[in-house]
Every structure is written in C-alpha cells, then in structure tokens.
Protein backbone atom coordinates (compact mmCIF):
# COMPACT_ATOMS: atom_id res chain seq x y z
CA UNK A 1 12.64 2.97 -7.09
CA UNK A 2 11.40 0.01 -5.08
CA UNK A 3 7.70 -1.29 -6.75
CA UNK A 4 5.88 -0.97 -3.33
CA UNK A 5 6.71 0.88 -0.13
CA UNK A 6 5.08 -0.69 2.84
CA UNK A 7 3.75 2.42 5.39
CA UNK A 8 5.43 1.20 9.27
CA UNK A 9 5.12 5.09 10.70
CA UNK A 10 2.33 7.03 11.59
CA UNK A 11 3.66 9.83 10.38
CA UNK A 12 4.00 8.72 7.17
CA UNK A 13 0.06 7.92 6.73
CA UNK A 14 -0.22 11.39 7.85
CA UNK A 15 2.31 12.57 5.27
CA UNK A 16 0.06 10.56 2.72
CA UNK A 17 -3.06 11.83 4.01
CA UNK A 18 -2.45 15.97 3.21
CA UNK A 19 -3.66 16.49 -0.93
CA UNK A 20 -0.97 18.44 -1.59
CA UNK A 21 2.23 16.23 -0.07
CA UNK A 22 0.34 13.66 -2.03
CA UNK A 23 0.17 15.18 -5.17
CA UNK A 24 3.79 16.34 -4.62
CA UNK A 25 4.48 12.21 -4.77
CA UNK A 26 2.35 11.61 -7.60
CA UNK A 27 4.35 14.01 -9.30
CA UNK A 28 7.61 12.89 -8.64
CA UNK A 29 6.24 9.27 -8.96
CA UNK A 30 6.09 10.28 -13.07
CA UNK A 31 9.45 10.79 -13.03
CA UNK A 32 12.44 12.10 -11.44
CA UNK A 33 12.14 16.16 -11.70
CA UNK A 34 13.43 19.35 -9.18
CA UNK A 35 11.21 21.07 -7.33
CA UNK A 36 10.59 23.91 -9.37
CA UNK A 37 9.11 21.65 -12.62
CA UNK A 38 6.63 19.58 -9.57
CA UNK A 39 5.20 22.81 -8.79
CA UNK A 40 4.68 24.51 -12.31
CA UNK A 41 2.62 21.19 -13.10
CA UNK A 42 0.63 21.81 -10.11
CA UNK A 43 -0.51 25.17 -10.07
CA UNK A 44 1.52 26.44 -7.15
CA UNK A 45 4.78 28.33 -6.16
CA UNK A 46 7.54 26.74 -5.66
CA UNK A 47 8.17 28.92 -2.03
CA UNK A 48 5.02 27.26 -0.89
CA UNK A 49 6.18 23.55 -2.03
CA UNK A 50 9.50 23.79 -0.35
CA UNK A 51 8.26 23.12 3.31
CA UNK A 52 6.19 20.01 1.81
CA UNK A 53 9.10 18.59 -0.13
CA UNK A 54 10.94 19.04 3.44
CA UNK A 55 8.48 17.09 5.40
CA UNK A 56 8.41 14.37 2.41
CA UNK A 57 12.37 13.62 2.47
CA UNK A 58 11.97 14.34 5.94
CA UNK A 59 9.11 10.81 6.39
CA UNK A 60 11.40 9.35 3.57
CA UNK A 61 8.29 9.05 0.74
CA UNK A 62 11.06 10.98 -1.74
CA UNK A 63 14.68 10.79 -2.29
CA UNK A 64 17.47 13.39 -3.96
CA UNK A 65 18.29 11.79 -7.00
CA UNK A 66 20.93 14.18 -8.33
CA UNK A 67 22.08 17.51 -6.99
CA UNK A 68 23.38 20.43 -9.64
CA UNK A 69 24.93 23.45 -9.28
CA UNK A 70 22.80 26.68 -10.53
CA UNK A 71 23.95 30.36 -9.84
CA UNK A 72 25.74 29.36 -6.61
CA UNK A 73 22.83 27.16 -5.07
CA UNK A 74 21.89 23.43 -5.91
CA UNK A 75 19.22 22.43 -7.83
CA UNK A 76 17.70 18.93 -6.25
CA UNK A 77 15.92 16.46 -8.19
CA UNK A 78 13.62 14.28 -6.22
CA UNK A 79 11.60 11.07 -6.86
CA UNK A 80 9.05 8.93 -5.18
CA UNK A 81 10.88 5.89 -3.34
CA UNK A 82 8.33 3.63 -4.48
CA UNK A 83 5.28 3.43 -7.33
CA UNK A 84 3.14 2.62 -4.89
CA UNK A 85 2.35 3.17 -0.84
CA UNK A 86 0.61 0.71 1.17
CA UNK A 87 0.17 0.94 5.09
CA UNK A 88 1.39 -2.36 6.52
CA UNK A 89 -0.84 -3.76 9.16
CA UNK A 90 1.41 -3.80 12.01
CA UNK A 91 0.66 0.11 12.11
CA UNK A 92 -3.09 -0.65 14.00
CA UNK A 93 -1.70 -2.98 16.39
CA UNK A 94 -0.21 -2.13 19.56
CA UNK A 95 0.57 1.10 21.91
CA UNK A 96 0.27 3.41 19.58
CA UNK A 97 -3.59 1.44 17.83
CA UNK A 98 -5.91 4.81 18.81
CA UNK A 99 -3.11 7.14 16.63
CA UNK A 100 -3.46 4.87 13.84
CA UNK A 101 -6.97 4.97 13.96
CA UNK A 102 -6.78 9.24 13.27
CA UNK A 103 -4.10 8.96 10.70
CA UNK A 104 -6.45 6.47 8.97
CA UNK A 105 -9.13 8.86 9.40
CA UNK A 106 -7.04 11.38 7.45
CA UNK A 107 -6.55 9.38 5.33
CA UNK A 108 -10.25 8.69 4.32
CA UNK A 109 -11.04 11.97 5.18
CA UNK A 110 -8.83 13.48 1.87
CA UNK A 111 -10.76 10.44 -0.32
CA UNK A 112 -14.33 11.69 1.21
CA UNK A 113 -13.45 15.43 0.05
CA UNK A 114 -12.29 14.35 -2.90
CA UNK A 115 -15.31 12.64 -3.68
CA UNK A 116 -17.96 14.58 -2.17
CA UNK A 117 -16.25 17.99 -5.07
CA UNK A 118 -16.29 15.09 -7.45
CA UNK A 119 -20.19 14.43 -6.66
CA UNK A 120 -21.16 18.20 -6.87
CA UNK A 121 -19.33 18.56 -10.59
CA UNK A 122 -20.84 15.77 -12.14
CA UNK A 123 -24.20 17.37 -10.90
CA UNK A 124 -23.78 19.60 -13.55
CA UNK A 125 -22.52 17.28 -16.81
CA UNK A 126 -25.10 14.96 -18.46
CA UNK A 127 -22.69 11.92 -18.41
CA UNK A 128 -20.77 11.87 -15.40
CA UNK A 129 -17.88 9.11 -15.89
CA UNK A 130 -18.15 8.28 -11.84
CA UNK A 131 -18.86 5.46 -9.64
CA UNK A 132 -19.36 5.47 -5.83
CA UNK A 133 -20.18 1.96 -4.84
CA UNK A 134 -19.39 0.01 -1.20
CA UNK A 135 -20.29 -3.46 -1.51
CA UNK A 136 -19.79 -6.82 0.77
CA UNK A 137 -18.66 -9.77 -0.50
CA UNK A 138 -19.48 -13.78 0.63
CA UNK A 139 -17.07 -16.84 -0.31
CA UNK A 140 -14.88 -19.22 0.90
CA UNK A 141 -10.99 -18.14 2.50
CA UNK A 142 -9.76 -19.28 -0.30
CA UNK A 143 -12.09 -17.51 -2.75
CA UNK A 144 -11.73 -14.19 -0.85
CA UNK A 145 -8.16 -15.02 -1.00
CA UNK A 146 -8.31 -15.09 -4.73
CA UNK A 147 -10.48 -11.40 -4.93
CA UNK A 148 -8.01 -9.54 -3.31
CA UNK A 149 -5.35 -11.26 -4.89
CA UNK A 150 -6.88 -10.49 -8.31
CA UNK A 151 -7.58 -6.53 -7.06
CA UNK A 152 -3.81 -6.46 -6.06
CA UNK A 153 -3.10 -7.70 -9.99
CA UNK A 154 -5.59 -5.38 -10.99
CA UNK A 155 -4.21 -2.30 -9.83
CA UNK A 156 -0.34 -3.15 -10.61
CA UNK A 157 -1.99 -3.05 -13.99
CA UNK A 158 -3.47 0.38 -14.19
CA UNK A 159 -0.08 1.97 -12.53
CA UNK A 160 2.03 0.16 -15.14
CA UNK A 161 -0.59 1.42 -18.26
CA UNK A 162 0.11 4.98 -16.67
CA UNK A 163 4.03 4.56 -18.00
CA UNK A 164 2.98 6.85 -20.69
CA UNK A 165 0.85 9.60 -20.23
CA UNK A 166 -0.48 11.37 -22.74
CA UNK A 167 -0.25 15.46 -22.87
CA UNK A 168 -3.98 15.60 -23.07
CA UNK A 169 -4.68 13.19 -20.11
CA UNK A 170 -7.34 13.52 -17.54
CA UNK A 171 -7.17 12.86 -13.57
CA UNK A 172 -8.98 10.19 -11.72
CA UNK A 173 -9.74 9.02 -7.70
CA UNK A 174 -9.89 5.65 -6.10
CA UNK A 175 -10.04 4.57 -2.56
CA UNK A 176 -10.00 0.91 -2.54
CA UNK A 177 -10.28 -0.91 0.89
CA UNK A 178 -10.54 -4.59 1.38
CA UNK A 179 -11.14 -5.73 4.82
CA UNK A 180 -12.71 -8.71 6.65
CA UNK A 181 -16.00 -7.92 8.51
CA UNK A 182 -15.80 -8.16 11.74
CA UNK A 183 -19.27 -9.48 13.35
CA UNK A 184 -19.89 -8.72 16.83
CA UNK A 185 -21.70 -10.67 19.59
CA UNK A 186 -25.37 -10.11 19.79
C-alpha cells in the first residue's frame, strides 16, 4: 500500500466526495478485509455495498488483495491503495478547471454536512469535544513554507497513532485546507 495516493482524475475526487465510498476506504484502509466484514462494521448490507466497491476498483482507490473460493463463488478481499488521498494540483488547471471546481465542491459539501450534524449533537451535551475554526495566517515564504510543512508532519502523525485502534474507539472529522490568498485588484 503506497503511503500517499496523489488524486489526477476528476472522478476520483468525486469517488472521494460520496460518505459512503469514503467510509468504504476508511474501512479497508484498517486493513485488508472482503466485502462482507466492510459492511457489517458499517451498518449496511452487503447487496447495497457491492455497486460502491465496483465504482471504487473501478476509479482504482481499492485493490483485490486475495481472491478465495467459497461455495462455488470467490470471496474478494480489498484494501485501500494508499493511507492517505490527496488531490494533486494539476486537477484545477486546464480544460477541464470549471469540473474541478464541482468535484471540489463535493467534496466540501460532504465536510459541511458532516459538520453542520456534528454542530446540532453537541447542542445537546454539556462538553462538546469540537472545534470549527477558519483562520488566516501572515509570514514570510519561507515561514508559510515551514506551517504547512509542519501540518503535513502533523497529520502523518495522527494516521500512524491510528495503527491500533482500540475496540472502544470513537470517530472524528477534519477538513484541513491550506491555500494562498489570492488578493484581487481594487
């Protein structure tokens, strides 16, 4: 399993940006497992995972690791192809730059949802363990350089701490964007 897969179709960001296909990769992400076992952790049938498991070796975000026979059919097991997707920034460049554009608004579409269910369950707990925050940031190249740099470091960290998880673990969001702001004439 290569450490990072970097995103160079649109239809892959799209893949990325449906909940379910992604928690389909999460889950085989943990660990190679077949079908059946990825959709008993979720919650769902496995007839109704079988067309997203499809589409996902279909865009190439899972593989067939090992095929067995079982009462005269095959049993697949799948895992992610990488630990962790990124979209490469070739993607919002050229013909196809207004098609990027949606898929990225699918993308942060899923993340809003996610957060907005997020915001109206914490309403009801007395210590919500959530933060929403968009800040902007002022330095030097080089010291801007160095942030996302350290964010990068930062976040290979947390997905090599999730190694292990424990039976009793709990589920958490992020949407992490890092961009340059882009001033316009006035």
């Amino acid at each position: 399993m290569k450490k990072t897969l970097y995103i160079k179709k649109i239809e892959q960001v799209r893949l990325l940006s449906d909940p379910l296909k992604l928690q389909l990769i999460q889950a085989f992400a943990e660990g190679e497992k077949p079908a059946k076992e990825a959709a008993e952790s979720l919650g769902e049938s496995l007839t109704k995972l079988y067309r997203h498991v499809d589409a996902l070796l279909e865009g190439e975000l899972i593989e067939i690791t090992r095929e067995t026979p079982k009462r005269g059919s095959l049993e697949r097991t799948f895992r992610a192809v990488a630990e962790r997707f990124e979209v490469d920034q070739s993607l919002f460049s050229g013909e196809d730059e207004s098609e990027s554009m949606n898929a990225v608004r699918d993308l942060l579409r899923v993340g809003e949802n996610e957060i907005l269910q997020a915001l109206a369950h914490v309403a009801d707990q007395d210590d919500p363990a959530m933060t929403v925050m968009r800040t902007r940031v002022k330095g030097s190249p080089k010291q801007l350089e160095r942030l996302h740099k350290s964010l990068q470091d930062w976040f290979e960290q947390v997905q090599a701490d999730q190694e292990e998880i424990p039976e009793d673990y709990e589920e958490a969001g992020m949407m992490i964007a890092f961009y340059p702001i882009v001033r316009t004439a006035k």
